[in-house]
PDB file of N, CA and C in Angstrom:
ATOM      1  N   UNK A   1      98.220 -49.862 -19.625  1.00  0.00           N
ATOM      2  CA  UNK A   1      99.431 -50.283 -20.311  1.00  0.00           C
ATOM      3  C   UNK A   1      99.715 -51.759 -20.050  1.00  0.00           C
ATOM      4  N   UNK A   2      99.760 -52.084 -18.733  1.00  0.00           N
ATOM      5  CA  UNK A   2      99.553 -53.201 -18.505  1.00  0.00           C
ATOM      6  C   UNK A   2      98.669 -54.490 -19.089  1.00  0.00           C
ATOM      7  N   UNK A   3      97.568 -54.118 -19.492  1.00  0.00           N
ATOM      8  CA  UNK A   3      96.536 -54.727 -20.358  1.00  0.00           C
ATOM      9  C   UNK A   3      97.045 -54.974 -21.750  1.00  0.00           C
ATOM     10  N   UNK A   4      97.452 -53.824 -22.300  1.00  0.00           N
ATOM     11  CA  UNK A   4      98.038 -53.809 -23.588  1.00  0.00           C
ATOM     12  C   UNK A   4      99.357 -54.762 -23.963  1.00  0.00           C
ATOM     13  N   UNK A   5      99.900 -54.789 -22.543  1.00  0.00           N
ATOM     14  CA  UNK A   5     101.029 -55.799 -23.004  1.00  0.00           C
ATOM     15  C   UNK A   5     101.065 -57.559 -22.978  1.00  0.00           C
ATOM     16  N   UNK A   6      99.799 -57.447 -21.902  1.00  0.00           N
ATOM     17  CA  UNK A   6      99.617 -58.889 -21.565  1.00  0.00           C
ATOM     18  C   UNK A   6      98.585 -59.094 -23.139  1.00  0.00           C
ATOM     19  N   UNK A   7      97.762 -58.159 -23.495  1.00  0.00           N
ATOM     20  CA  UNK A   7      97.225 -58.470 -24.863  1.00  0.00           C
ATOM     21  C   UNK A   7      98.082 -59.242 -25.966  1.00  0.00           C
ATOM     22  N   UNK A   8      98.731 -58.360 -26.101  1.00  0.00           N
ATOM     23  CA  UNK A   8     100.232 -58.482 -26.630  1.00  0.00           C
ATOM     24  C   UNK A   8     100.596 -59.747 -26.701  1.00  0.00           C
ATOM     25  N   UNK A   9     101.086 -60.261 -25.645  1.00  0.00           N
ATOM     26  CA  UNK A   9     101.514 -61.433 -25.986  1.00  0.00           C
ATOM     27  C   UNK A   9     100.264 -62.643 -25.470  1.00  0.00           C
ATOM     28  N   UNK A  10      99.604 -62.649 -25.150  1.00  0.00           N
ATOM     29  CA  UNK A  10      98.479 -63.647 -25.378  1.00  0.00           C
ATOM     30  C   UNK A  10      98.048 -63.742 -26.998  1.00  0.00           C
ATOM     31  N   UNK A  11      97.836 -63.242 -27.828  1.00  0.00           N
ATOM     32  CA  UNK A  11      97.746 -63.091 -28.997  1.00  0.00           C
ATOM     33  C   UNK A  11      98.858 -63.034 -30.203  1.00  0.00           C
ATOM     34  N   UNK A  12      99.931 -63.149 -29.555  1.00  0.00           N
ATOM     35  CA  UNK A  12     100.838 -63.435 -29.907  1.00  0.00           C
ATOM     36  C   UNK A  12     101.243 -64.667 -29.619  1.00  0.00           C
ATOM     37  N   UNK A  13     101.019 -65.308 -28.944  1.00  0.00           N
ATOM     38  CA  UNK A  13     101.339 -66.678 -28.352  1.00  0.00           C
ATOM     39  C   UNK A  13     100.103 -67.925 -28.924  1.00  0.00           C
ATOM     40  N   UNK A  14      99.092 -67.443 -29.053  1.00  0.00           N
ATOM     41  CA  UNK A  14      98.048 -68.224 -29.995  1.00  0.00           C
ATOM     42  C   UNK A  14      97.794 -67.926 -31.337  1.00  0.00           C
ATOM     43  N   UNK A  15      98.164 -67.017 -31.685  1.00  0.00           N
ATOM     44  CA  UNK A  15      98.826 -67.215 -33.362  1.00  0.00           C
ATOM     45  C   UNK A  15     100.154 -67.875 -33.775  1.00  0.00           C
ATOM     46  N   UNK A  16     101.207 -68.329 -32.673  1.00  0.00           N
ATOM     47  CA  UNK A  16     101.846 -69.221 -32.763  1.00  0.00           C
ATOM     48  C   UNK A  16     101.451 -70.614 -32.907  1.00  0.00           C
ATOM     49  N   UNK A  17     100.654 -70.600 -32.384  1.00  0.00           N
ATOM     50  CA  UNK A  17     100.217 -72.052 -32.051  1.00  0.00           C
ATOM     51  C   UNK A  17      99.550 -72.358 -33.019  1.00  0.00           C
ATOM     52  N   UNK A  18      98.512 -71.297 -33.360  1.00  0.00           N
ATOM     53  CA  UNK A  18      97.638 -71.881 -34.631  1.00  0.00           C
ATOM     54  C   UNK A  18      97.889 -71.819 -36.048  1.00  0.00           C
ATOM     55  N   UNK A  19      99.223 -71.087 -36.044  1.00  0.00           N
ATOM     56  CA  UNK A  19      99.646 -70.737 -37.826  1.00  0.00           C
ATOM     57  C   UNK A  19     100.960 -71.171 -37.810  1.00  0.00           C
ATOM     58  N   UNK A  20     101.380 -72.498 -36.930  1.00  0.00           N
ATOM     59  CA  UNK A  20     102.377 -72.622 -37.043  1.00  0.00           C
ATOM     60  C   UNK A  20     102.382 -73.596 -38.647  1.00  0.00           C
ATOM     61  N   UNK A  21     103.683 -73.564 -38.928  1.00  0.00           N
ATOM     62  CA  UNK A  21     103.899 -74.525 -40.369  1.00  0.00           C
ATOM     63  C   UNK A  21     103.191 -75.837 -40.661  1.00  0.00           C
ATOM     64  N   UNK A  22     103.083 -76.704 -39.892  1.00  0.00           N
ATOM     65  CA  UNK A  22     102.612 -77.958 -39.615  1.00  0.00           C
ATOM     66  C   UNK A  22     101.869 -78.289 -38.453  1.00  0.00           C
ATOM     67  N   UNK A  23     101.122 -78.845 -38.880  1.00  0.00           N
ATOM     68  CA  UNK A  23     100.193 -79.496 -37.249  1.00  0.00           C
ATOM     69  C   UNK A  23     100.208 -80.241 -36.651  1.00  0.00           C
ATOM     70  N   UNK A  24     101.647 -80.403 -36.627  1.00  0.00           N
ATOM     71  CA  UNK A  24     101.795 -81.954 -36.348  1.00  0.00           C
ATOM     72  C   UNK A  24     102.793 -81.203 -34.833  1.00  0.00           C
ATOM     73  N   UNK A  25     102.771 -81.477 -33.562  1.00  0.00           N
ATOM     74  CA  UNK A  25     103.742 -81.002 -32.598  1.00  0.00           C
ATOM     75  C   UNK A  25     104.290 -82.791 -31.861  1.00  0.00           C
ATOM     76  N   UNK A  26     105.697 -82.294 -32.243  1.00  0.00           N
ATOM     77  CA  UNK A  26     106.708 -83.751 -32.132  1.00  0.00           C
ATOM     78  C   UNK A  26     107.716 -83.129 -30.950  1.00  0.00           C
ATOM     79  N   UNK A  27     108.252 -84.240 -30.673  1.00  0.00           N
ATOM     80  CA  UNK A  27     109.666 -83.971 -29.656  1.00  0.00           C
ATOM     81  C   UNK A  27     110.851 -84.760 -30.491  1.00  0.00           C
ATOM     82  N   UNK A  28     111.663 -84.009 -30.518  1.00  0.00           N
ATOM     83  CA  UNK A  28     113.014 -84.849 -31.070  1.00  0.00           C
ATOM     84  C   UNK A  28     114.217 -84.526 -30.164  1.00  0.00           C
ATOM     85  N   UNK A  29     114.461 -86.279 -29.647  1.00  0.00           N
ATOM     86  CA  UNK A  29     115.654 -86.253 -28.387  1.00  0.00           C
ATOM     87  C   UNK A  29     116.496 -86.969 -28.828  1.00  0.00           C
ATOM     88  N   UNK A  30     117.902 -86.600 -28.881  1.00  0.00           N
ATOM     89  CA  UNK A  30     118.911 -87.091 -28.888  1.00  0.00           C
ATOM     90  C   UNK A  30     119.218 -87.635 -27.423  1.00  0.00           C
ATOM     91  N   UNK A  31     119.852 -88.485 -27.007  1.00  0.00           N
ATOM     92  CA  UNK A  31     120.264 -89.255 -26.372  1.00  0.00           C
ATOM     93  C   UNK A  31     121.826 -89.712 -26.311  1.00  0.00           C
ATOM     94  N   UNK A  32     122.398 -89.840 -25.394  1.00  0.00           N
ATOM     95  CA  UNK A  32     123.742 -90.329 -25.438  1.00  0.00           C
ATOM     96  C   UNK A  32     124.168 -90.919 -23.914  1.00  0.00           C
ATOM     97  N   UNK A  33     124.124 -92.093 -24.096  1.00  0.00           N
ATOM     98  CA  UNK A  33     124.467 -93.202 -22.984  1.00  0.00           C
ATOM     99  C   UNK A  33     125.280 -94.289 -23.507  1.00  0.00           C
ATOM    100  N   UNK A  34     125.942 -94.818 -22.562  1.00  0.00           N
ATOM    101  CA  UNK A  34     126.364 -95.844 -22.591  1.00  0.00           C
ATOM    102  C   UNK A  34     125.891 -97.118 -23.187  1.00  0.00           C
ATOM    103  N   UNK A  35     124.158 -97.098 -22.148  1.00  0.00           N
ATOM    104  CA  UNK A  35     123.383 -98.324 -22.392  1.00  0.00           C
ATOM    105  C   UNK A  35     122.395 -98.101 -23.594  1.00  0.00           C
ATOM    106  N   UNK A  36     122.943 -97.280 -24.872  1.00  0.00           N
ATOM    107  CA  UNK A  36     122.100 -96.472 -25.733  1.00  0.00           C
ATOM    108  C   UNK A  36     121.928 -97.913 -26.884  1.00  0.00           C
ATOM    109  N   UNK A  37     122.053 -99.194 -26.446  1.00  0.00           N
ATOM    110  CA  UNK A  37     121.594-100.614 -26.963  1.00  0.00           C
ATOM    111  C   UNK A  37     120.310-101.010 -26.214  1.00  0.00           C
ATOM    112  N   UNK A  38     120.186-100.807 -25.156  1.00  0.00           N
ATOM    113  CA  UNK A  38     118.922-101.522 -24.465  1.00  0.00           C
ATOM    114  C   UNK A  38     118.045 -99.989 -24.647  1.00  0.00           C
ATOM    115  N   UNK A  39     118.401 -98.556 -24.939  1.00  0.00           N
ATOM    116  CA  UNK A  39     117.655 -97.687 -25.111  1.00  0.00           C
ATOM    117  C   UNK A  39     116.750 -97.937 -26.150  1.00  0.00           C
ATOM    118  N   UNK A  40     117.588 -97.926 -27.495  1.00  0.00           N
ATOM    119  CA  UNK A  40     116.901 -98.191 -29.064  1.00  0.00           C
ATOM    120  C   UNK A  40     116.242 -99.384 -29.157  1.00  0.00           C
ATOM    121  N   UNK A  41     116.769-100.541 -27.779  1.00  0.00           N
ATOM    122  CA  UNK A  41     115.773-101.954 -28.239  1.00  0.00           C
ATOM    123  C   UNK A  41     113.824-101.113 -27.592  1.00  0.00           C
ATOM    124  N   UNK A  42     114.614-100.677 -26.692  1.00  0.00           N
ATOM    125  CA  UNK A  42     113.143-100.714 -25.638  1.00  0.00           C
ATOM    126  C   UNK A  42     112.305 -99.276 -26.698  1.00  0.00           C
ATOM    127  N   UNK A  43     113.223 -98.102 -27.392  1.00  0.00           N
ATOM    128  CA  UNK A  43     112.237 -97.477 -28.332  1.00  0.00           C
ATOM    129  C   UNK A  43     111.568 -98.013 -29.869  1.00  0.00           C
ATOM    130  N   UNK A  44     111.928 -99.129 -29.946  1.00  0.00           N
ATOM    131  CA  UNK A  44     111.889 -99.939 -30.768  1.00  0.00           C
ATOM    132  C   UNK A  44     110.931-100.977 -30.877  1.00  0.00           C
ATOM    133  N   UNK A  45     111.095-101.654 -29.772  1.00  0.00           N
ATOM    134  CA  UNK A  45     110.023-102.505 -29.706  1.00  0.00           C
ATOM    135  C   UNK A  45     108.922-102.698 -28.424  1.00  0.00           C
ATOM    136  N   UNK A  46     109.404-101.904 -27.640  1.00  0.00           N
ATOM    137  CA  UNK A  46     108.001-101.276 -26.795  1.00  0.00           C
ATOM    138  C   UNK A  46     107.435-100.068 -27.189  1.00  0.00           C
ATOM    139  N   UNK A  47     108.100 -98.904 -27.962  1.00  0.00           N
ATOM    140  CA  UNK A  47     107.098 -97.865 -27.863  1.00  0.00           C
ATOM    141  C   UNK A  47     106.920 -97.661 -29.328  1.00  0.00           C
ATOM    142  N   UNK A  48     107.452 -98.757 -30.247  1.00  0.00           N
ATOM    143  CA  UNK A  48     107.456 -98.927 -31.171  1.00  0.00           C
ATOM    144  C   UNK A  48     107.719 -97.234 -32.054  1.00  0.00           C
ATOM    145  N   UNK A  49     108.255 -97.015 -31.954  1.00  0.00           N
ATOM    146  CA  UNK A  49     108.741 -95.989 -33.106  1.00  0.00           C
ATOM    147  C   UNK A  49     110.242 -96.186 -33.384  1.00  0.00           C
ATOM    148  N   UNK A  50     110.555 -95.315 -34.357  1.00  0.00           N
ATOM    149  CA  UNK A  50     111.954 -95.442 -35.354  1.00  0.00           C
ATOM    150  C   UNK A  50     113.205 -94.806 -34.132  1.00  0.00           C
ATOM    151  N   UNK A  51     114.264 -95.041 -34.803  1.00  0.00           N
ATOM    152  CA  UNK A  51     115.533 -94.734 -33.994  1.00  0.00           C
ATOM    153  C   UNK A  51     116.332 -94.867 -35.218  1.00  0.00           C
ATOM    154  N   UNK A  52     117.177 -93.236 -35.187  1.00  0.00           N
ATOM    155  CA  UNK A  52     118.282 -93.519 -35.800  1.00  0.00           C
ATOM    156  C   UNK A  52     119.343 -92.893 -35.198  1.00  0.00           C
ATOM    157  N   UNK A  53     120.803 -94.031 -35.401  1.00  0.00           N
ATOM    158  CA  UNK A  53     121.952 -93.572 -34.798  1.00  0.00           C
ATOM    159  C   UNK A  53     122.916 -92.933 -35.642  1.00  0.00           C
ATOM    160  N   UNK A  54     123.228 -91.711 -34.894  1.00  0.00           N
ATOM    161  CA  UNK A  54     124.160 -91.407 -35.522  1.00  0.00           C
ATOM    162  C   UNK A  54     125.717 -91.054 -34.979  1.00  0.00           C
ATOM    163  N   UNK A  55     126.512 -90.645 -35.347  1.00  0.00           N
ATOM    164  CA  UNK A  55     128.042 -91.505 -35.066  1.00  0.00           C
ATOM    165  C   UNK A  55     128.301 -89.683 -34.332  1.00  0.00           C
ATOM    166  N   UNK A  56     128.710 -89.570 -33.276  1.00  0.00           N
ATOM    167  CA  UNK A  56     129.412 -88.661 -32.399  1.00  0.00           C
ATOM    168  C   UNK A  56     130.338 -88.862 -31.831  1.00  0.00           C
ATOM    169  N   UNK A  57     131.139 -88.126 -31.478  1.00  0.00           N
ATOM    170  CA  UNK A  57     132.314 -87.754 -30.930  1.00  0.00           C
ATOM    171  C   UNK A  57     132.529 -86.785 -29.552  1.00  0.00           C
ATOM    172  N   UNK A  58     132.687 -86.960 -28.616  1.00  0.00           N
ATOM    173  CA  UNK A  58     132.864 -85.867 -27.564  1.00  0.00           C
ATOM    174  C   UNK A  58     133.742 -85.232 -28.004  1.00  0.00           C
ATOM    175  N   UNK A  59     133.881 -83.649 -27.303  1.00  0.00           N
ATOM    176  CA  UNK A  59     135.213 -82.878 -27.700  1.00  0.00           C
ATOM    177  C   UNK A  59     135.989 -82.526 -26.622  1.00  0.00           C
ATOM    178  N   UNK A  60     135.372 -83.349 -25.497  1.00  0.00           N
ATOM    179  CA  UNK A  60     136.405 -83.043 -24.311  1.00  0.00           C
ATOM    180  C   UNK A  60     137.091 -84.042 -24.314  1.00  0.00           C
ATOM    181  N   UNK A  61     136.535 -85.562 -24.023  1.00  0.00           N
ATOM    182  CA  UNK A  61     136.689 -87.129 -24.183  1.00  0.00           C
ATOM    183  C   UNK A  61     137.729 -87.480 -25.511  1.00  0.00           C
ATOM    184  N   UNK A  62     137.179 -86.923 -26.749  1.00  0.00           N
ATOM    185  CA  UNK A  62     137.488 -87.553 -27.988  1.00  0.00           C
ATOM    186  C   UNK A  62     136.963 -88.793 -27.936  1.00  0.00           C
ATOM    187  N   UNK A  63     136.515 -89.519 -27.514  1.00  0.00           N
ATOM    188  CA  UNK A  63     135.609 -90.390 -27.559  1.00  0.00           C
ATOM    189  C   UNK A  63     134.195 -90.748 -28.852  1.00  0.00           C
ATOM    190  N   UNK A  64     134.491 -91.088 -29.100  1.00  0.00           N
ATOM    191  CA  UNK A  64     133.354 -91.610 -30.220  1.00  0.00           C
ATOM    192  C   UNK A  64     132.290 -92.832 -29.066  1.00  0.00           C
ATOM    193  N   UNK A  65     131.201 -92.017 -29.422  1.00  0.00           N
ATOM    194  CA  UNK A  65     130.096 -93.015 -28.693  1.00  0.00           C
ATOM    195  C   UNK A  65     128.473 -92.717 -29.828  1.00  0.00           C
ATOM    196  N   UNK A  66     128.029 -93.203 -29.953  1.00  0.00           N
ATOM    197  CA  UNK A  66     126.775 -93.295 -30.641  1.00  0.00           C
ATOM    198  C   UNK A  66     125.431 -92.194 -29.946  1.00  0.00           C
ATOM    199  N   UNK A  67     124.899 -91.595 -31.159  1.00  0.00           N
ATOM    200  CA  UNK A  67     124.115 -90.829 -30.462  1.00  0.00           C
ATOM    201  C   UNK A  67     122.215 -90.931 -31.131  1.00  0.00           C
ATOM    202  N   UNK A  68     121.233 -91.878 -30.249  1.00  0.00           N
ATOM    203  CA  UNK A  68     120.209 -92.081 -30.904  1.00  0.00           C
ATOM    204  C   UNK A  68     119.641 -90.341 -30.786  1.00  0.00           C
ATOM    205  N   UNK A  69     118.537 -90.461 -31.785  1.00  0.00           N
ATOM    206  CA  UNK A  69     117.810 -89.438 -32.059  1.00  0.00           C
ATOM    207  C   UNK A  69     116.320 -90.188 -32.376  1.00  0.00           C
ATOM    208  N   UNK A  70     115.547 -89.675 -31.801  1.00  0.00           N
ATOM    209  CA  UNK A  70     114.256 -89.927 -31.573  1.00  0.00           C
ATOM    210  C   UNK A  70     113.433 -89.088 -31.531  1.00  0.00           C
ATOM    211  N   UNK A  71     112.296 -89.245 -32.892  1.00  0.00           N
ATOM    212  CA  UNK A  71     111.343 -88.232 -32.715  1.00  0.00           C
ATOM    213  C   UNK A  71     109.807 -89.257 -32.622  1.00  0.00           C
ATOM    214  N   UNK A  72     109.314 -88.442 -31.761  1.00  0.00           N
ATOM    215  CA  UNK A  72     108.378 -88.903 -31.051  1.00  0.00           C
ATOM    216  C   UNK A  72     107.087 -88.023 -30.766  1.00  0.00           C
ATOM    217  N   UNK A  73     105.693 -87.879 -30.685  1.00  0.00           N
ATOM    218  CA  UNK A  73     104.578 -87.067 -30.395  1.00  0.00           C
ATOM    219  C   UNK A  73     104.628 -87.047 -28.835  1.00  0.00           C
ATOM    220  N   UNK A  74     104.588 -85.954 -28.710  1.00  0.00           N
ATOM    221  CA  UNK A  74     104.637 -84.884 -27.524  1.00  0.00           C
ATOM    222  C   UNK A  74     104.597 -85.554 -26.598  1.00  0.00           C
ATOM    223  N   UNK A  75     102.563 -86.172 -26.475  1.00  0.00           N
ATOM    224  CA  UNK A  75     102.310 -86.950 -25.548  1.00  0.00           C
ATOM    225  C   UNK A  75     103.528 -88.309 -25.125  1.00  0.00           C
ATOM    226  N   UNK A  76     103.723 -88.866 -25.723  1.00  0.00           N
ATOM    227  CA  UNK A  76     104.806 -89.808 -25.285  1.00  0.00           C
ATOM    228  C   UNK A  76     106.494 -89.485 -24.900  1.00  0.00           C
ATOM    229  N   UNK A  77     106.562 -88.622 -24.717  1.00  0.00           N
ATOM    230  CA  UNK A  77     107.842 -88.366 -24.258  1.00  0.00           C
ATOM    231  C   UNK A  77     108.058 -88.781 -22.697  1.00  0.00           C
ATOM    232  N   UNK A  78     106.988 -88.415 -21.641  1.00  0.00           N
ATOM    233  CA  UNK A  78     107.350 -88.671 -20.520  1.00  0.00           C
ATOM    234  C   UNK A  78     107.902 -90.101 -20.175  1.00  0.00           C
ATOM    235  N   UNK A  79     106.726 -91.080 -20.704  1.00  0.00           N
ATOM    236  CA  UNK A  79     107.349 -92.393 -20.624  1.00  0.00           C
ATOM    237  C   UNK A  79     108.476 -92.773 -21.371  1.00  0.00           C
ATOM    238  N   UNK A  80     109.380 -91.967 -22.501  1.00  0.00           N
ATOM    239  CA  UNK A  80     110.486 -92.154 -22.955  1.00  0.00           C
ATOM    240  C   UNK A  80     111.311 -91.625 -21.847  1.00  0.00           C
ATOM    241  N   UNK A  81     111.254 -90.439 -21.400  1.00  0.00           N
ATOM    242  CA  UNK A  81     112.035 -89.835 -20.284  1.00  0.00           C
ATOM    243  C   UNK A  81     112.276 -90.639 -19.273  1.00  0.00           C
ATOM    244  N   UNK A  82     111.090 -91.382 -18.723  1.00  0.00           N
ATOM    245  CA  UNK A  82     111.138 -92.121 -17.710  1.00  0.00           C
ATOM    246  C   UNK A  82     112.167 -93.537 -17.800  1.00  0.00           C
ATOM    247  N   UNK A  83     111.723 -94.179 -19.211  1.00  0.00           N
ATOM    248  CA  UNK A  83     112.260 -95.718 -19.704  1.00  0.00           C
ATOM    249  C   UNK A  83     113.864 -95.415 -19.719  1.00  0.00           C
ATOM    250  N   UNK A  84     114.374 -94.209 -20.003  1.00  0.00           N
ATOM    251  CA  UNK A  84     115.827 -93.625 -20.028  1.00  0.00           C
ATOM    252  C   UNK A  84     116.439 -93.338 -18.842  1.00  0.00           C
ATOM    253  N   UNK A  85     115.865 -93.106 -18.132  1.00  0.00           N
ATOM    254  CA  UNK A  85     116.380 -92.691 -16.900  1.00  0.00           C
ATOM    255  C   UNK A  85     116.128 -94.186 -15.699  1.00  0.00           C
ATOM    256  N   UNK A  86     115.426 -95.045 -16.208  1.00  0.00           N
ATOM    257  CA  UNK A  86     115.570 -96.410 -15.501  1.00  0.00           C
ATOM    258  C   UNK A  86     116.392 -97.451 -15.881  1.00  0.00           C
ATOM    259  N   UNK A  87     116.687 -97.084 -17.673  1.00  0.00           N
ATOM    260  CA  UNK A  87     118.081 -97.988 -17.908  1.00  0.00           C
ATOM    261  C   UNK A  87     119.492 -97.591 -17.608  1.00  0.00           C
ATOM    262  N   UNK A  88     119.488 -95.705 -17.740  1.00  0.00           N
ATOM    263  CA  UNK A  88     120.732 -95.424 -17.265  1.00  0.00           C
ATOM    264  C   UNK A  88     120.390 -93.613 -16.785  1.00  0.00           C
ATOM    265  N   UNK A  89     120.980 -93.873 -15.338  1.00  0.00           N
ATOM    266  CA  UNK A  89     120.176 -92.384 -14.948  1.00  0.00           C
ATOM    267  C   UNK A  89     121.566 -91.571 -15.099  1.00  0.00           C
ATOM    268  N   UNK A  90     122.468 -91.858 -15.616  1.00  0.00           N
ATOM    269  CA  UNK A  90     123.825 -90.879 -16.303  1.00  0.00           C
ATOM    270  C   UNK A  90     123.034 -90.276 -17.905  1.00  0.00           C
ATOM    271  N   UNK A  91     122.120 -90.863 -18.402  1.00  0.00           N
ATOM    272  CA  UNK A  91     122.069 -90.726 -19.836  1.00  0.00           C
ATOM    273  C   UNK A  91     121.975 -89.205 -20.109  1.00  0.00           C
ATOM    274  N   UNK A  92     122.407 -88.500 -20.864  1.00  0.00           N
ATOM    275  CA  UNK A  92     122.422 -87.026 -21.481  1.00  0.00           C
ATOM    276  C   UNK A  92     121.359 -86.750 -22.414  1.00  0.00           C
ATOM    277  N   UNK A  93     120.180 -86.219 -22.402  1.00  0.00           N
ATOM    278  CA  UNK A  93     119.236 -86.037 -23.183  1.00  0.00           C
ATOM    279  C   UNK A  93     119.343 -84.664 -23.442  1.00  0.00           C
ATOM    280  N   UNK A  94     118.894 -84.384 -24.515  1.00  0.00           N
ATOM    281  CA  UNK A  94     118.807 -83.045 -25.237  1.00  0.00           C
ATOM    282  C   UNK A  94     117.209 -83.127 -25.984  1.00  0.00           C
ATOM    283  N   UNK A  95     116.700 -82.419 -26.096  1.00  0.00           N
ATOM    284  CA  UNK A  95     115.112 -82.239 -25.776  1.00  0.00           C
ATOM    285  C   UNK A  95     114.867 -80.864 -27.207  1.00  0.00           C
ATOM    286  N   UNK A  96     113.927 -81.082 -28.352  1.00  0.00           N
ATOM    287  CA  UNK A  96     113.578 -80.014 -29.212  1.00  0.00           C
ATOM    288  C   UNK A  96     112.665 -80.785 -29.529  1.00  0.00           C
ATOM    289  N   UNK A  97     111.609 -78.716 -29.563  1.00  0.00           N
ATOM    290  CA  UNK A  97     110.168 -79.470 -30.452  1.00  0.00           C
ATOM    291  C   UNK A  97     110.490 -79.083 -31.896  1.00  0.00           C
ATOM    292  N   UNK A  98     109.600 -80.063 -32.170  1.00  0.00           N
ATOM    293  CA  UNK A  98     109.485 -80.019 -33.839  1.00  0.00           C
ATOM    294  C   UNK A  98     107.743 -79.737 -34.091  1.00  0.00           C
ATOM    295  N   UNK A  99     108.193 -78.960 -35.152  1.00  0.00           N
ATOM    296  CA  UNK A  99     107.017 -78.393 -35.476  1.00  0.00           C
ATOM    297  C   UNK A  99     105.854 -79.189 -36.772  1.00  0.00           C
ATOM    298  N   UNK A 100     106.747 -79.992 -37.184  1.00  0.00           N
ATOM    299  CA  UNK A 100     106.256 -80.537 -38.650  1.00  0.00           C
ATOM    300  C   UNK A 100     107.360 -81.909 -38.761  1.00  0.00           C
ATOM    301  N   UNK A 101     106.766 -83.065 -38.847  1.00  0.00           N
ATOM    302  CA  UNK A 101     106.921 -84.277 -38.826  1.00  0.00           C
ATOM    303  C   UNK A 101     106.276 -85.180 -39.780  1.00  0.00           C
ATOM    304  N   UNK A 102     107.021 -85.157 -41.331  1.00  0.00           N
ATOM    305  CA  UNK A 102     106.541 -86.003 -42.196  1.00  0.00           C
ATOM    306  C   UNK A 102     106.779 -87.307 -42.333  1.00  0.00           C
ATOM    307  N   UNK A 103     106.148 -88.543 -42.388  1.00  0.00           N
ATOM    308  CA  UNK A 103     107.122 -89.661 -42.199  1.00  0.00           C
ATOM    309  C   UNK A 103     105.644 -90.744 -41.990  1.00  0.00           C
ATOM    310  N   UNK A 104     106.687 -92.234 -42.028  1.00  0.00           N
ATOM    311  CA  UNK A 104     105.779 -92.454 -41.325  1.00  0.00           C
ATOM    312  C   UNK A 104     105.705 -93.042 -39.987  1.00  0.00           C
ATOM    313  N   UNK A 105     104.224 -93.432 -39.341  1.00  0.00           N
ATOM    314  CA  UNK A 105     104.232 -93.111 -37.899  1.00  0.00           C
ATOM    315  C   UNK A 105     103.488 -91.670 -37.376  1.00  0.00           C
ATOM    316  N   UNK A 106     104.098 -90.578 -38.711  1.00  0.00           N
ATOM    317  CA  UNK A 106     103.518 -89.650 -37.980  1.00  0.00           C
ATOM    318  C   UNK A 106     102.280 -88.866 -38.867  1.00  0.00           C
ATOM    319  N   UNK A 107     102.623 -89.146 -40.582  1.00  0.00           N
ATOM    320  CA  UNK A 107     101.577 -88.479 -41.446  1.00  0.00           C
ATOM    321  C   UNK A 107     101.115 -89.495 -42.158  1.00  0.00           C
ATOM    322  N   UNK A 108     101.809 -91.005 -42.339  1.00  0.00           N
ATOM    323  CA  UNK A 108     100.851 -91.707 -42.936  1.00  0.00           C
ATOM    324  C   UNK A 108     101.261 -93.112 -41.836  1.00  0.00           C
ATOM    325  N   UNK A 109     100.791 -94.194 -41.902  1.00  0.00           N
ATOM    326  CA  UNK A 109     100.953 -95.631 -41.963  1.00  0.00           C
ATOM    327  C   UNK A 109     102.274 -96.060 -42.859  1.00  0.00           C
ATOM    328  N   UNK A 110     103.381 -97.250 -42.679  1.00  0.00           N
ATOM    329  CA  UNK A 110     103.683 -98.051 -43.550  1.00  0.00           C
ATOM    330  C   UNK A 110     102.773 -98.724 -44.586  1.00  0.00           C
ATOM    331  N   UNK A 111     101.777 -99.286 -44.260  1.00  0.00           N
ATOM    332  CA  UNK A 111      99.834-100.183 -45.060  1.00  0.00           C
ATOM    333  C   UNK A 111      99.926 -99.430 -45.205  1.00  0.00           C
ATOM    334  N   UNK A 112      99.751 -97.518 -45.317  1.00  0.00           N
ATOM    335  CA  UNK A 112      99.026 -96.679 -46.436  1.00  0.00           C
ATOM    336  C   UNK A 112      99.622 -96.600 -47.922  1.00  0.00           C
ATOM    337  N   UNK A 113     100.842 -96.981 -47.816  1.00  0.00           N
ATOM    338  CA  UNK A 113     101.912 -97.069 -48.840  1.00  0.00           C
ATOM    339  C   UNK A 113     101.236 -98.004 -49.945  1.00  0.00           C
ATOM    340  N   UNK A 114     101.125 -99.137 -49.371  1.00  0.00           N
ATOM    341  CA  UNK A 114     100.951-100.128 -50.242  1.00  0.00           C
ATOM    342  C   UNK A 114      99.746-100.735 -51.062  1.00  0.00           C
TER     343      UNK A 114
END
């Protein structure tokens, strides 16, 4: 029985992987800091990918503070994790994979466009 269940989900867990929607496996982190200006410069022009902000509100605070969102390939997240936590180690990250990432950066070039 035991066999049967670990079957179970081993085979269940690699038909996830391989029939998922897209083949593309991304991380998309929201972010919310203070220093979320020297965040978007340094995802910007050191790890060169996109950043977009979008406008939040706390609901304990009422506070309006800016909240980047960043999607990024898997492999590079640690050194985003890391670059965030050396400009501001208060920063609030929230962490989801994405399964399918059209764009570009991730399915074509900007030059493939043109």
């Amino acid at each position: 029985a035991l066999i049967g269940v670990l079957s179970v989900f081993t085979s269940g867990f690699a038909i996830d992987k391989t029939i998922l929607i897209g083949s593309s496996t991304a991380i998309n982190c929201m972010v919310i800091s203070d220093k979320w200006f020297d965040i978007k410069n340094h995802v910007l022009n050191n790890m060169e990918r996109g950043v977009t902000i979008l406008e939040g509100k706390g609901g304990y605070t009422n506070e309006s503070k800016p909240v980047l969102m960043i999607v990024i390939p898997q492999k590079m997240y640690s050194n985003l994790e890391h670059e965030i936590m050396q400009l501001d180690p208060r920063a609030f990250i929230i962490v989801n994979s994405v399964h399918e990432v059209d764009g570009e950066g991730f399915t074509y070039e900007l030059e493939d466009l043109k």
